[in-house]
C-alpha atoms as a PDB file:
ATOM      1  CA  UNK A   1       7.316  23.155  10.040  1.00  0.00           C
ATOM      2  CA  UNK A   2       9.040  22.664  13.382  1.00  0.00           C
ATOM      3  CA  UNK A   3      11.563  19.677  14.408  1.00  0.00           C
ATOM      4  CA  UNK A   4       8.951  18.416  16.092  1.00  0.00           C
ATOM      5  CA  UNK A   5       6.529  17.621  12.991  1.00  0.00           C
ATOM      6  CA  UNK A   6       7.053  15.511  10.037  1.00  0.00           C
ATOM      7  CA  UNK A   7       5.695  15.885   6.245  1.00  0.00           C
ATOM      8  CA  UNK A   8       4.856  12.699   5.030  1.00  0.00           C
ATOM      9  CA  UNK A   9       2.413  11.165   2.261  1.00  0.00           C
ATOM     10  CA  UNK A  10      -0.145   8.393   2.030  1.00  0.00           C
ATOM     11  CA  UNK A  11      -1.200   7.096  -1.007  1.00  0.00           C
ATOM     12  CA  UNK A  12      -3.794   4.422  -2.435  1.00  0.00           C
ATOM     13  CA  UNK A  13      -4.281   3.171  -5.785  1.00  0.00           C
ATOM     14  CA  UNK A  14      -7.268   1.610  -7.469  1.00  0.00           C
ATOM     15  CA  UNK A  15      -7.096   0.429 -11.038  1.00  0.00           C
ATOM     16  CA  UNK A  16      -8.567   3.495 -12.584  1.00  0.00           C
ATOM     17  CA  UNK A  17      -8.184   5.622  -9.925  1.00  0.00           C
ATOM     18  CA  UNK A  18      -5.498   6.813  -7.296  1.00  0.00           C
ATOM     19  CA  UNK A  19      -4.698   9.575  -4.583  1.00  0.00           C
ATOM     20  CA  UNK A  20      -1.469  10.545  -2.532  1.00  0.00           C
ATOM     21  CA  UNK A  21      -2.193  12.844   0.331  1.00  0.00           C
ATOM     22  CA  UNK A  22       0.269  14.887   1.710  1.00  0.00           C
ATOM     23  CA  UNK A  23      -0.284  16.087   5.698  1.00  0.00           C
ATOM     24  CA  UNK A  24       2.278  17.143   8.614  1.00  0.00           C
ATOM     25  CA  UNK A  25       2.057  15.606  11.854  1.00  0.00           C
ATOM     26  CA  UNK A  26       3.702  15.634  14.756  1.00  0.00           C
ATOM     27  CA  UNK A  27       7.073  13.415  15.374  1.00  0.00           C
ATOM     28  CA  UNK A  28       5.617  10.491  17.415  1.00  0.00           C
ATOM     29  CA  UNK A  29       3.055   9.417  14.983  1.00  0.00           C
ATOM     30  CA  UNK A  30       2.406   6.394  14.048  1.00  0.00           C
ATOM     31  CA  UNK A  31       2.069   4.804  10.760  1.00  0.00           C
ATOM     32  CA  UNK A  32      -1.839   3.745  11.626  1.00  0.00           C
ATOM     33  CA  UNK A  33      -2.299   7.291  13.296  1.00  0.00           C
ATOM     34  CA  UNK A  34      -1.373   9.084  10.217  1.00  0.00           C
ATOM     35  CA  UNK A  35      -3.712   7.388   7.769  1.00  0.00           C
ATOM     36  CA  UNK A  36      -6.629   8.048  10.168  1.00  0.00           C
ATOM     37  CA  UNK A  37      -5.214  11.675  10.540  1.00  0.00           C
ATOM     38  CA  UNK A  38      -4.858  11.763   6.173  1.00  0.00           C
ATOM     39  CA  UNK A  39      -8.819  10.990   6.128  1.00  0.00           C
ATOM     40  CA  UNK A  40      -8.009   8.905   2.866  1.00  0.00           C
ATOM     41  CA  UNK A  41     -10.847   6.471   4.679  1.00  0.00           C
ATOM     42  CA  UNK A  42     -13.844   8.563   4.048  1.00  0.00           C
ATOM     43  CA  UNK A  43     -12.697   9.045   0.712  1.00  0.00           C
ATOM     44  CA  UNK A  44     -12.222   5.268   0.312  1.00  0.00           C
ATOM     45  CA  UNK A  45     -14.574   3.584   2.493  1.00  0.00           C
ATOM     46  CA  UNK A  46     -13.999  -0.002   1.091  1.00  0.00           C
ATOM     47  CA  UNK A  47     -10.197   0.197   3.108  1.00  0.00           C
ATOM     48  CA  UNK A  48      -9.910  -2.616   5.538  1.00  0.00           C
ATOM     49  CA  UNK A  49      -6.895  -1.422   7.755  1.00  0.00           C
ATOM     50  CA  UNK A  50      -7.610  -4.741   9.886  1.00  0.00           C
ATOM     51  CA  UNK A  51      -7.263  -7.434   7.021  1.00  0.00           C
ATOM     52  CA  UNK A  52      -4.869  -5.150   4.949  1.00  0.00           C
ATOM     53  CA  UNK A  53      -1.631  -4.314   4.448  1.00  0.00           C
ATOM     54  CA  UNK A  54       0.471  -1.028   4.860  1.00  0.00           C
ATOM     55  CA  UNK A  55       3.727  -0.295   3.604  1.00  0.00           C
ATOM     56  CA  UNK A  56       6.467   2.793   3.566  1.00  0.00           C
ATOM     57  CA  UNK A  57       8.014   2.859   0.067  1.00  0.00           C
ATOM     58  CA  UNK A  58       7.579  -0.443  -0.461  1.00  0.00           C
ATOM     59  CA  UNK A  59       8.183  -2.721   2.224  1.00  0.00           C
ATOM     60  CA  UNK A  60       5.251  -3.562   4.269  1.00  0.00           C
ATOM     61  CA  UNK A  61       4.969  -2.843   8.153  1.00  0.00           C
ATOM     62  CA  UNK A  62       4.861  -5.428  10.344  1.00  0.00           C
ATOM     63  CA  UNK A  63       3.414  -2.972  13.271  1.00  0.00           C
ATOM     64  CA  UNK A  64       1.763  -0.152  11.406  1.00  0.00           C
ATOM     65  CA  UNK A  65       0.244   0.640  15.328  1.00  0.00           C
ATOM     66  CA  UNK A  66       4.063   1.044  16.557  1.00  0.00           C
ATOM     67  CA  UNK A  67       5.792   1.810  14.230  1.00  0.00           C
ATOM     68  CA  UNK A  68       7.374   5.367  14.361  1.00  0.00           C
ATOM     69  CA  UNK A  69       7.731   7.660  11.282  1.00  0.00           C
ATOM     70  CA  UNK A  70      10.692   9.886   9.753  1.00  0.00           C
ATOM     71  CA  UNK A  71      10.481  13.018   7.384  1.00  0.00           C
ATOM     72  CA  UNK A  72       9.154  12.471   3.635  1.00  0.00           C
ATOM     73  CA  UNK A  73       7.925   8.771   4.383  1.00  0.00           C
ATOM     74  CA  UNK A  74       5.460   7.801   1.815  1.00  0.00           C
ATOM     75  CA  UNK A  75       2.845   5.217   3.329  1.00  0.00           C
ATOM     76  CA  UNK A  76       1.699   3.138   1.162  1.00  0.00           C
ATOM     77  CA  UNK A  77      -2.253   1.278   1.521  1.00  0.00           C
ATOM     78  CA  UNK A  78      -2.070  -2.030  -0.169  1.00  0.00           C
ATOM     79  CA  UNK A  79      -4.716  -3.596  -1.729  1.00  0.00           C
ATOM     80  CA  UNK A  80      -5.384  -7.924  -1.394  1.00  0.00           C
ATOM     81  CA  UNK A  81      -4.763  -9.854  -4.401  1.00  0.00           C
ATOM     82  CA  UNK A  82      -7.279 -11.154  -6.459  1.00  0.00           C
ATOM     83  CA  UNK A  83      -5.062 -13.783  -7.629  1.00  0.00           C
ATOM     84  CA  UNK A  84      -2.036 -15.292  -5.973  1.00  0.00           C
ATOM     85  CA  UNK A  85       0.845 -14.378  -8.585  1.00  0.00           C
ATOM     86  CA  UNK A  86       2.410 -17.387  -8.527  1.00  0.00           C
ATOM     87  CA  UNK A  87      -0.915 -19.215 -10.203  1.00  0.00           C
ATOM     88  CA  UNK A  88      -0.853 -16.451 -12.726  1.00  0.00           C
ATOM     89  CA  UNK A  89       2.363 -17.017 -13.804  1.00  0.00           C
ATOM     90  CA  UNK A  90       1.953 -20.755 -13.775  1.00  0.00           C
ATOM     91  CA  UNK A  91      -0.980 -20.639 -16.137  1.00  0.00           C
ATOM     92  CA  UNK A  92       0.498 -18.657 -18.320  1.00  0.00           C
ATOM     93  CA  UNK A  93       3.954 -20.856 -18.608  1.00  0.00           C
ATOM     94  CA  UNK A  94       1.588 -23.831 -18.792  1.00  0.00           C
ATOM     95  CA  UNK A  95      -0.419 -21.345 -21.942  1.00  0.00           C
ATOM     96  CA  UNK A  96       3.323 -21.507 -23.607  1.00  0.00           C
ATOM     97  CA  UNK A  97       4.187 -25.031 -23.080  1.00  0.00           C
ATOM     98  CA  UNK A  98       0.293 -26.123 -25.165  1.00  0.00           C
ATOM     99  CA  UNK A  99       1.197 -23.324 -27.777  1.00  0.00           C
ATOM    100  CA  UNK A 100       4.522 -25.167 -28.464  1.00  0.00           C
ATOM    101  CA  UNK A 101       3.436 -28.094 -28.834  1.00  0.00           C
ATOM    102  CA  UNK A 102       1.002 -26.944 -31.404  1.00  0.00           C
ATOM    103  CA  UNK A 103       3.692 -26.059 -33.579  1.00  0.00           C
ATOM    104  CA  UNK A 104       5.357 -28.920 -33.187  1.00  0.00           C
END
């Protein structure tokens, strides 16, 4: 590897199944360039990289298109939510609140 390339990873997760790629590319790629590049699409087809969200350990990317890369970044495909959190949590405090009362 010269100074001019950078190792990075991409990774994707489904619920019973998951795959982090590692590749090299060269130092001006972007985050969008190096998932095309990781060809983690043809292996997961059902990606949407125009309605979904990518992230580099952790924090989402504003400008995946733009967005430069540095050595050993992870990239990270997110998946949209089935379910806001916030209503799951709120169904299961109001689960709690009719349990109490039961035993009341």
């Amino acid at each position: 590897m010269t100074h001019d390339s950078l190792r990075l990873e991409v990774a994707y997760a489904l619920p019973d199944r998951q795959r982090l790629i590692a590749l090299i590319v060269d130092a001006h790629c972007t985050v969008l360039e190096a998932v095309h590049r990781s060809g983690i699409l043809a292996e997961f087809p059902e990606i949407d990289l125009e309605h979904g969200k990518l992230g580099i350990w952790g924090k989402v990317v504003t400008s995946p298109e733009t967005m430069q890369l540095r050595d050993g970044d992870r990239i990270e495909i997110y998946r949209p939510l089935l379910i806001d959190p916030k209503v799951v949590r709120q169904a299961r405090a109001d689960t709690q609140t009719i349990k109490l009362k039961r035993f009341r």
